[in-house]
N, C-alpha and C. Protein backbone atom coordinates (compact mmCIF):
# COMPACT_ATOMS: atom_id res chain seq x y z
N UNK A 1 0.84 -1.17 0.00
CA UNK A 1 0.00 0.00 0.00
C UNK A 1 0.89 1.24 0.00
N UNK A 2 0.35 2.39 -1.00
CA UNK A 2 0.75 3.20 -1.08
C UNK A 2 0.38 4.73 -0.31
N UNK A 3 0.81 5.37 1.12
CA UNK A 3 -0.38 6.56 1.60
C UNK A 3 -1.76 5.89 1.57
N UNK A 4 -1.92 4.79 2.08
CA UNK A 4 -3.18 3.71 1.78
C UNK A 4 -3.97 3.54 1.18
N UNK A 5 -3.19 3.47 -0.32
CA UNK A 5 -4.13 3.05 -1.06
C UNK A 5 -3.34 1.69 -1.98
N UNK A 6 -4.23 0.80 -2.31
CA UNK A 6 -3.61 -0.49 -2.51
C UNK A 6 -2.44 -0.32 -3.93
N UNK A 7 -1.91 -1.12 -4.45
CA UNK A 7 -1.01 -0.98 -5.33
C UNK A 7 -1.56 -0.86 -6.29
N UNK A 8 -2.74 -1.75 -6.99
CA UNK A 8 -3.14 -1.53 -8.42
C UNK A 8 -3.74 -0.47 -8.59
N UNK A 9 -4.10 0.74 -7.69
CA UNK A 9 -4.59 1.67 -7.66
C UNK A 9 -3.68 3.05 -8.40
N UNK A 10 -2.60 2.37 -7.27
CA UNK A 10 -1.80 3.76 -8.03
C UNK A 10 -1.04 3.11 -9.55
N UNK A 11 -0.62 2.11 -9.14
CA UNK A 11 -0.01 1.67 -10.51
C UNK A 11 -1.35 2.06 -11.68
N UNK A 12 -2.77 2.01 -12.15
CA UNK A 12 -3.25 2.18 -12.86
C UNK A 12 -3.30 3.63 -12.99
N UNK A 13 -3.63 5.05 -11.92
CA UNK A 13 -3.52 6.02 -12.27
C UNK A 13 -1.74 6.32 -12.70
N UNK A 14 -0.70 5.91 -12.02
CA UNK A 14 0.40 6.27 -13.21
C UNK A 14 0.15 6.32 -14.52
N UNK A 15 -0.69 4.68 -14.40
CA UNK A 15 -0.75 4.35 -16.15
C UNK A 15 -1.29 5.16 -17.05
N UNK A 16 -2.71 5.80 -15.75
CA UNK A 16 -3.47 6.69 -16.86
C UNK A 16 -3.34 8.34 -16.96
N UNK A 17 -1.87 8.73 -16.15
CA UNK A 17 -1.03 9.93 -16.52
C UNK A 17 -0.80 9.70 -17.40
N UNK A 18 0.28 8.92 -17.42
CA UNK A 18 1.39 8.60 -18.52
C UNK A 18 0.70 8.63 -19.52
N UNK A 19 -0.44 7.78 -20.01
CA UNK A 19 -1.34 7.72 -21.49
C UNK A 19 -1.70 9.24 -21.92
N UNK A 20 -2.41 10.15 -20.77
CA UNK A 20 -2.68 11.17 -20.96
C UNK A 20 -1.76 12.42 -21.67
N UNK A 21 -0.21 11.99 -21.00
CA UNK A 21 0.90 12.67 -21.15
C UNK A 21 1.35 12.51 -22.40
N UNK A 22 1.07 11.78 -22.93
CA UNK A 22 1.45 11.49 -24.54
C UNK A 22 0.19 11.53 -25.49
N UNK A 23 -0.88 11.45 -25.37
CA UNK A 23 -1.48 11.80 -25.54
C UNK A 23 -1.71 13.28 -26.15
N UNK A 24 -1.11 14.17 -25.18
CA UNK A 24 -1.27 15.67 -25.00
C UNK A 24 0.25 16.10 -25.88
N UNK A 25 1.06 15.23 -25.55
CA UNK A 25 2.58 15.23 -26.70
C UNK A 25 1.97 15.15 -28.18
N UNK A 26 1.35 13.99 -28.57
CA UNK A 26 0.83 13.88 -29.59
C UNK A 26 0.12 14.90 -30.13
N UNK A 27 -1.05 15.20 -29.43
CA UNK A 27 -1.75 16.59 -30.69
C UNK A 27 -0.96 18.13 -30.27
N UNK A 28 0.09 18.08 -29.75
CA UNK A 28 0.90 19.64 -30.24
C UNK A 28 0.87 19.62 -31.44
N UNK A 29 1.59 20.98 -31.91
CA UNK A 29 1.73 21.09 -33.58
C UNK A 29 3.22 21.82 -33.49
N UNK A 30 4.31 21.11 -34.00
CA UNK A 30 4.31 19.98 -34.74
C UNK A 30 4.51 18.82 -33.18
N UNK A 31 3.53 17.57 -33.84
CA UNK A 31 3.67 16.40 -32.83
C UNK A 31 4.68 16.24 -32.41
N UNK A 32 4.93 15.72 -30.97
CA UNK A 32 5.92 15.17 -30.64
C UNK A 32 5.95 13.84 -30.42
N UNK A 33 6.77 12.82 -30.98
CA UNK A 33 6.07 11.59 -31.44
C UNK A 33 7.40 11.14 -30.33
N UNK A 34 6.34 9.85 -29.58
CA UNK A 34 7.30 8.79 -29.10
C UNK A 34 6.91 7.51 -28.67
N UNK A 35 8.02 7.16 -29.24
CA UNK A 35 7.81 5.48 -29.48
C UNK A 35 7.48 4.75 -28.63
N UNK A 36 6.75 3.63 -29.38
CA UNK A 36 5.68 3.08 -28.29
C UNK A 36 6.93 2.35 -26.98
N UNK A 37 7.85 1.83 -27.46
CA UNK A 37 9.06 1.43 -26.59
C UNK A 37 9.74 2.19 -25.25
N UNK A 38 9.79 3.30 -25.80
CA UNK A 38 9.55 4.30 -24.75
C UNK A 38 8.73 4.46 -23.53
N UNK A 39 7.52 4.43 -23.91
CA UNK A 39 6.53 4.70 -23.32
C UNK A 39 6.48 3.20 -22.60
N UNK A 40 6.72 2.07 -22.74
CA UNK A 40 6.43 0.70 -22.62
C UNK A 40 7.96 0.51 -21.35
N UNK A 41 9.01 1.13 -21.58
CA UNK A 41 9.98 1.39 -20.73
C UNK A 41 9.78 1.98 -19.33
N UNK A 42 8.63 3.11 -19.78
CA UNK A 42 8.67 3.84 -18.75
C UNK A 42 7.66 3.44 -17.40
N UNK A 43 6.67 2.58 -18.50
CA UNK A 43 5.45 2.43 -17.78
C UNK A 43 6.24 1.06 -16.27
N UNK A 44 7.29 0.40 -16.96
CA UNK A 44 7.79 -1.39 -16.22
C UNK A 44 8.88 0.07 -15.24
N UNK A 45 9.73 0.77 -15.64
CA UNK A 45 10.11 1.05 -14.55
C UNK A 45 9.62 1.56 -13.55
N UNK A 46 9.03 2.63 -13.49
CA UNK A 46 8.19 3.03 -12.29
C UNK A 46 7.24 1.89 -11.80
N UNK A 47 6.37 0.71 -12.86
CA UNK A 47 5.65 -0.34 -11.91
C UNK A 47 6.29 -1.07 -11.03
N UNK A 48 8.00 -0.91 -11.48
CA UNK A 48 8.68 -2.08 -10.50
C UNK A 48 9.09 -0.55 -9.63
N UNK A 49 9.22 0.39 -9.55
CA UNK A 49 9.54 1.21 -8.20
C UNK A 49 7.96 1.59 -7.18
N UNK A 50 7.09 1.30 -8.25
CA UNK A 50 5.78 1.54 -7.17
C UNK A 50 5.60 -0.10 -6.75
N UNK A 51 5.75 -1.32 -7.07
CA UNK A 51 5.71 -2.59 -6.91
C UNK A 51 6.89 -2.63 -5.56
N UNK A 52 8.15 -1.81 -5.56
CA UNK A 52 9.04 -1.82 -4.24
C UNK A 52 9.19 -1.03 -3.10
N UNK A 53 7.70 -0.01 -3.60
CA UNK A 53 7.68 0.86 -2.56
C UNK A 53 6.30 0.01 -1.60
N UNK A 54 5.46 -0.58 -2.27
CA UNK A 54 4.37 -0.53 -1.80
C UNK A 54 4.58 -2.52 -1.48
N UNK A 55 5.53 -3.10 -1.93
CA UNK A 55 5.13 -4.52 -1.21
C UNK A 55 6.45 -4.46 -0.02
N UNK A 56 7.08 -3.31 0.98
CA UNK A 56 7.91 -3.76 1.91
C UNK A 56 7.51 -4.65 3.22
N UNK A 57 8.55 -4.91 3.41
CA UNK A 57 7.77 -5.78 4.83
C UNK A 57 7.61 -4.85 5.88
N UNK A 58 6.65 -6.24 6.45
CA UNK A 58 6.22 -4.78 8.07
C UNK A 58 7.29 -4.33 9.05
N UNK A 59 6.76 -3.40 9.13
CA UNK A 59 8.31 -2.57 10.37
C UNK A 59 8.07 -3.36 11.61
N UNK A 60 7.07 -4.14 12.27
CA UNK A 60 7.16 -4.38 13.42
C UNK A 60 7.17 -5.79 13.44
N UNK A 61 7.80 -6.33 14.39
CA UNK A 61 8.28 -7.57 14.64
C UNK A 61 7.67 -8.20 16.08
N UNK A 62 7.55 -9.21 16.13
CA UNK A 62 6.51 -10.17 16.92
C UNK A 62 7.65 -9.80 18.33
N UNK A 63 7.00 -9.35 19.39
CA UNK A 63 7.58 -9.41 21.11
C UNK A 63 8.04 -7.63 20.98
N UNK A 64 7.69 -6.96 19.77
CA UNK A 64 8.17 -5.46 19.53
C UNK A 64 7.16 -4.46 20.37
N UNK A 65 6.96 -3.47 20.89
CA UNK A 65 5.97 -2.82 21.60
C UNK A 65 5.59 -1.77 20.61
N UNK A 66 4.42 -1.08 21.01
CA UNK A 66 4.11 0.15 19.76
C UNK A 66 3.18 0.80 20.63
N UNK A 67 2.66 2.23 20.21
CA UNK A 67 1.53 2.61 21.39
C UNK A 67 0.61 2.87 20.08
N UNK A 68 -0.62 3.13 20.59
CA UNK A 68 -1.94 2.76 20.39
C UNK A 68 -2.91 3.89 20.15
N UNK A 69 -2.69 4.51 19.50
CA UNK A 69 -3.77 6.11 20.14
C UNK A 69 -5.12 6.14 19.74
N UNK A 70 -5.80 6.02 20.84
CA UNK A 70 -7.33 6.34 20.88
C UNK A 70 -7.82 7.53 20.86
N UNK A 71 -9.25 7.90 20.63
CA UNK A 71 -10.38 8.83 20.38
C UNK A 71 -9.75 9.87 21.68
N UNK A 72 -10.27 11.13 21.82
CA UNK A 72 -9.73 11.96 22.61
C UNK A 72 -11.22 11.73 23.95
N UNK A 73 -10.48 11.88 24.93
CA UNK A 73 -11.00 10.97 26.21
C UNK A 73 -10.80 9.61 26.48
N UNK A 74 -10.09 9.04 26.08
CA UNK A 74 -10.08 7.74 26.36
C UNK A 74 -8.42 7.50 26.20
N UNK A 75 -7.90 6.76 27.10
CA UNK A 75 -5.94 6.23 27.26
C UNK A 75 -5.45 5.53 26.42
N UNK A 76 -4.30 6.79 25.90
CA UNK A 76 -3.58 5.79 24.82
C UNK A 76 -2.95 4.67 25.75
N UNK A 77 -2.71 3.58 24.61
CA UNK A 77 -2.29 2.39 25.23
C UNK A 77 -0.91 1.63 24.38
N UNK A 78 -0.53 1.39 25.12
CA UNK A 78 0.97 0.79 25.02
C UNK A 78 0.82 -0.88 24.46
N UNK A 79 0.70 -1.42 23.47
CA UNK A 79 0.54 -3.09 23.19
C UNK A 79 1.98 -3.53 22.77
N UNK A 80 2.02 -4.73 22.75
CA UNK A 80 3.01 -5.76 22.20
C UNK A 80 2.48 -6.30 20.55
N UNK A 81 3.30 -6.73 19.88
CA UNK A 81 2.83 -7.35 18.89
C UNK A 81 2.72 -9.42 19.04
N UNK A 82 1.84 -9.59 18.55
CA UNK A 82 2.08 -10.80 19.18
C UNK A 82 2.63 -11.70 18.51
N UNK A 83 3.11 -12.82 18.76
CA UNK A 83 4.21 -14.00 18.05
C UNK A 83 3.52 -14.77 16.91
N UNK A 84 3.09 -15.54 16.59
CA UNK A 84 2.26 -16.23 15.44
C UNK A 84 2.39 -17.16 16.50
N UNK A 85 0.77 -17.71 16.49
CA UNK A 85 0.28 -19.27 16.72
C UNK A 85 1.13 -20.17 16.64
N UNK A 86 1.26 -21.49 17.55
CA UNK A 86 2.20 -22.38 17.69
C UNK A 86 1.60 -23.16 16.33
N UNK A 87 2.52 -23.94 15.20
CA UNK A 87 1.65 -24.70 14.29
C UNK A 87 1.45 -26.27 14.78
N UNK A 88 0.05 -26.01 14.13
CA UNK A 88 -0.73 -27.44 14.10
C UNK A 88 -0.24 -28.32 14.87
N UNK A 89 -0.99 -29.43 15.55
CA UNK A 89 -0.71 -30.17 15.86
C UNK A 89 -0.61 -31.19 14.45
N UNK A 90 0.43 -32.48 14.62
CA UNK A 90 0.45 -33.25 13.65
C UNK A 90 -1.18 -33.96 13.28
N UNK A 91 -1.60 -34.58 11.98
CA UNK A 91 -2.45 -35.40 11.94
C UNK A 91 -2.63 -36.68 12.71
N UNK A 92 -3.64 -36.76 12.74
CA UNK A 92 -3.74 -38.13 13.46
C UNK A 92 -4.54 -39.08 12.71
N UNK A 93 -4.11 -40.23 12.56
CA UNK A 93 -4.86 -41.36 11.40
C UNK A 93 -6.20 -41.54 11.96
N UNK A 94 -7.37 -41.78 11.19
CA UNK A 94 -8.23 -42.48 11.48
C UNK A 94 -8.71 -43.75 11.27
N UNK A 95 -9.26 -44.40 12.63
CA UNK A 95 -8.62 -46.01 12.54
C UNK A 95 -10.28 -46.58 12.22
N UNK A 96 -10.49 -47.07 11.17
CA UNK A 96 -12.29 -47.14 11.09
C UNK A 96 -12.08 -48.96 11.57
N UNK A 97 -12.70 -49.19 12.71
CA UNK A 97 -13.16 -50.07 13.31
C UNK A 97 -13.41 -51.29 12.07
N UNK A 98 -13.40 -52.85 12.38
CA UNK A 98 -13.53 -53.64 11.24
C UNK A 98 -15.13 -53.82 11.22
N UNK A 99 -16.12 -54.19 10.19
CA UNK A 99 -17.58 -54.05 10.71
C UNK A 99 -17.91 -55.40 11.15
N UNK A 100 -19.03 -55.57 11.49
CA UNK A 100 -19.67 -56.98 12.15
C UNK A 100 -20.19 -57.52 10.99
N UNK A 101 -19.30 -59.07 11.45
CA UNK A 101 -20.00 -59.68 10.67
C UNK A 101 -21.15 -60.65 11.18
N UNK A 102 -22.14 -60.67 10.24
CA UNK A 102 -23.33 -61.75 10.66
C UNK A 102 -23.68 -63.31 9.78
N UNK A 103 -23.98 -63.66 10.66
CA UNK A 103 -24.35 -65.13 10.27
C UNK A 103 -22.77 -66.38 10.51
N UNK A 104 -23.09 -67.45 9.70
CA UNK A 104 -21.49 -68.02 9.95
C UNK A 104 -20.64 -68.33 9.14
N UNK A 105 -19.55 -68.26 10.01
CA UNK A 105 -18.33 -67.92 9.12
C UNK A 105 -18.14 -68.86 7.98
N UNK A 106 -17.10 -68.35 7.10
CA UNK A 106 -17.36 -68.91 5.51
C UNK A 106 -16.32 -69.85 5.95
């Protein structure tokens, strides 16, 4: 997220500067013409600098403290971040009982 707003958000309004921006290059007089390569350059570099601004990892780390700020009247508060869940316990087989048999044996 970017100033919170998700990534394909801003990556599509870049996109739809940039179109606009050439766009507006194009009908000057005399045009200013540029190649679609260009434009196709420009669009992958900035997606991979808005793609590395907006997927970093989180600043806070599990046992890290942070404070909390609430509505005015009410105590800011001081939390921990918490650790991740212990994982799973292993599977356990299920043992299906043999069924009854009736009448006599073969």
């Amino acid at each position: 997220m970017i100033l919170g707003r998700p990534t394909n958000l801003i990556l599509g309004a870049f996109t739809a500067v940039l179109g606009a921006i050439v766009l507006v290059l194009a009908s000057l007089t005399p045009p200013i013409i540029i190649p679609g390569t260009v434009v196709g350059a420009l669009g992958i570099a900035f997606g991979a600098i808005i793609g590395l601004v907006a997927n970093q990892p989180p600043t806070l780390n599990p046992g890290q403290t942070f404070n909390v700020t609430t509505p005015a009247g009410q105590p800011n508060v001081v939390t921990t971040v918490a650790t991740p869940p212990a994982a799973d316990q292993p599977p356990v087989p299920v043992i299906v009982p043999n069924p009854p048999t009736t009448g006599a044996p073969k």
